[in-house]
C-alpha atoms as a PDB file:
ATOM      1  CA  UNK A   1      -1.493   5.482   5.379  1.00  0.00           C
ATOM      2  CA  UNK A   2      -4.949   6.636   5.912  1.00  0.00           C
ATOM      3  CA  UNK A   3      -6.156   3.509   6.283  1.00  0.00           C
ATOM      4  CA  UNK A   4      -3.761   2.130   8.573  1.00  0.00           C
ATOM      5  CA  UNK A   5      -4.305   4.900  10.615  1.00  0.00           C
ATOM      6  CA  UNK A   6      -8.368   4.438  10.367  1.00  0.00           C
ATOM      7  CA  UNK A   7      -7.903   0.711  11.438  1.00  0.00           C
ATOM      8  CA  UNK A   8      -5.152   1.165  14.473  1.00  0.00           C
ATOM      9  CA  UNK A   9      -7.344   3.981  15.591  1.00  0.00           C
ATOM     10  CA  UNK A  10     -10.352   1.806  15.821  1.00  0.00           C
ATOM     11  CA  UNK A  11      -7.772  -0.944  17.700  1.00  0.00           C
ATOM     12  CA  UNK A  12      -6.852   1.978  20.214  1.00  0.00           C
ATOM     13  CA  UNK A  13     -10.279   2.804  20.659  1.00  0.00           C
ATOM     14  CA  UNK A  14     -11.313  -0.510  21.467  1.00  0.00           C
ATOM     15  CA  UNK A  15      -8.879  -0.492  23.822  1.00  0.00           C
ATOM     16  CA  UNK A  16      -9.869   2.181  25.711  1.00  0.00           C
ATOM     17  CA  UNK A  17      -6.326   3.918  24.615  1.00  0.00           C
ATOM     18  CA  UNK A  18      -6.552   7.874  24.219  1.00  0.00           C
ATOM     19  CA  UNK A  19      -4.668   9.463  20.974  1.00  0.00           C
ATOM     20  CA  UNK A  20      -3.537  12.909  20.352  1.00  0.00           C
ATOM     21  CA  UNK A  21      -4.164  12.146  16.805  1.00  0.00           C
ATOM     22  CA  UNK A  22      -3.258  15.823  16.098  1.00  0.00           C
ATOM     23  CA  UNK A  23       0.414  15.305  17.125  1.00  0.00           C
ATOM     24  CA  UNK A  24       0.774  11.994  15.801  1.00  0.00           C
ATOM     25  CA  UNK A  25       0.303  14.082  12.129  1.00  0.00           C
ATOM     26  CA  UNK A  26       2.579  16.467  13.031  1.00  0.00           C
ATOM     27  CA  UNK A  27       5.217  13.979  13.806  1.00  0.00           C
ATOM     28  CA  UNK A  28       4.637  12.234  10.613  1.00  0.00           C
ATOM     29  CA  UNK A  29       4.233  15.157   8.241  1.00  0.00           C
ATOM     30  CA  UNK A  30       7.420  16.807  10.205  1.00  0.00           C
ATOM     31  CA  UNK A  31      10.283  14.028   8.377  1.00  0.00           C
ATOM     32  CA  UNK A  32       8.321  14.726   4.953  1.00  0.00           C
ATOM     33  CA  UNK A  33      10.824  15.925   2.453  1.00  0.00           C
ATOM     34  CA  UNK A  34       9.143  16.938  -1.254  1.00  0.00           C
ATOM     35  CA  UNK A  35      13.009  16.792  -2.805  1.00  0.00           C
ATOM     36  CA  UNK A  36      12.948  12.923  -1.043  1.00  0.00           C
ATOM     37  CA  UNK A  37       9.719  11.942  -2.623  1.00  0.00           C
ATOM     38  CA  UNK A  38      10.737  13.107  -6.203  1.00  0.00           C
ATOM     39  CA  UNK A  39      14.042  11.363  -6.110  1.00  0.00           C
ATOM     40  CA  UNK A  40      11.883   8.273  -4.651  1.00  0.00           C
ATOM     41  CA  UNK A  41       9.602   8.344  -7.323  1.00  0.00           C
ATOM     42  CA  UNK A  42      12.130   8.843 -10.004  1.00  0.00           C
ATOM     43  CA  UNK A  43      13.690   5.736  -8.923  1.00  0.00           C
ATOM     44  CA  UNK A  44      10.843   3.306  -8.550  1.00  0.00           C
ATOM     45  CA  UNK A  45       9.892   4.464 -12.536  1.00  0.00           C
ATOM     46  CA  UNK A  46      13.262   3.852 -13.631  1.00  0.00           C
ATOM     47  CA  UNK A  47      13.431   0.275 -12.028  1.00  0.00           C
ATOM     48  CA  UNK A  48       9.980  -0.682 -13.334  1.00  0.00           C
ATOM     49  CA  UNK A  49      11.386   1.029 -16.931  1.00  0.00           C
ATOM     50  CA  UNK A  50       8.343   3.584 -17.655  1.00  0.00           C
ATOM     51  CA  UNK A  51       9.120   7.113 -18.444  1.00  0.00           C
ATOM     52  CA  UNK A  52       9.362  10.252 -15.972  1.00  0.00           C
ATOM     53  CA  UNK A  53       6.540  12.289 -16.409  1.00  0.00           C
ATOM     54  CA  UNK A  54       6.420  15.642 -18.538  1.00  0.00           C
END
């Protein structure tokens, strides 16, 4: 993410576009769920067969 975020900011800047880069985090880290992530991780190990960690 960081670095699509580095490159469209240098794209908006180019184009003379102004960013409230603050809010844009906010908006992003608002939908982050720590429960979803686990359960997302936990699945992509399973398909790829390796073994939850300890």
């Amino acid at each position: 993410m960081d670095r699509a975020a580095v490159g469209l900011g240098a794209v908006f800047l180019h184009l003379r576009s102004e960013l409230n880069y603050h809010r844009l985090f906010e908006a992003e880290i608002e939908r982050f769920s720590l429960e979803t992530l686990a359960e997302r991780q936990q699945t992509s190990l399973a398909e790829a067969g390796l073994p939850a960690p300890v």
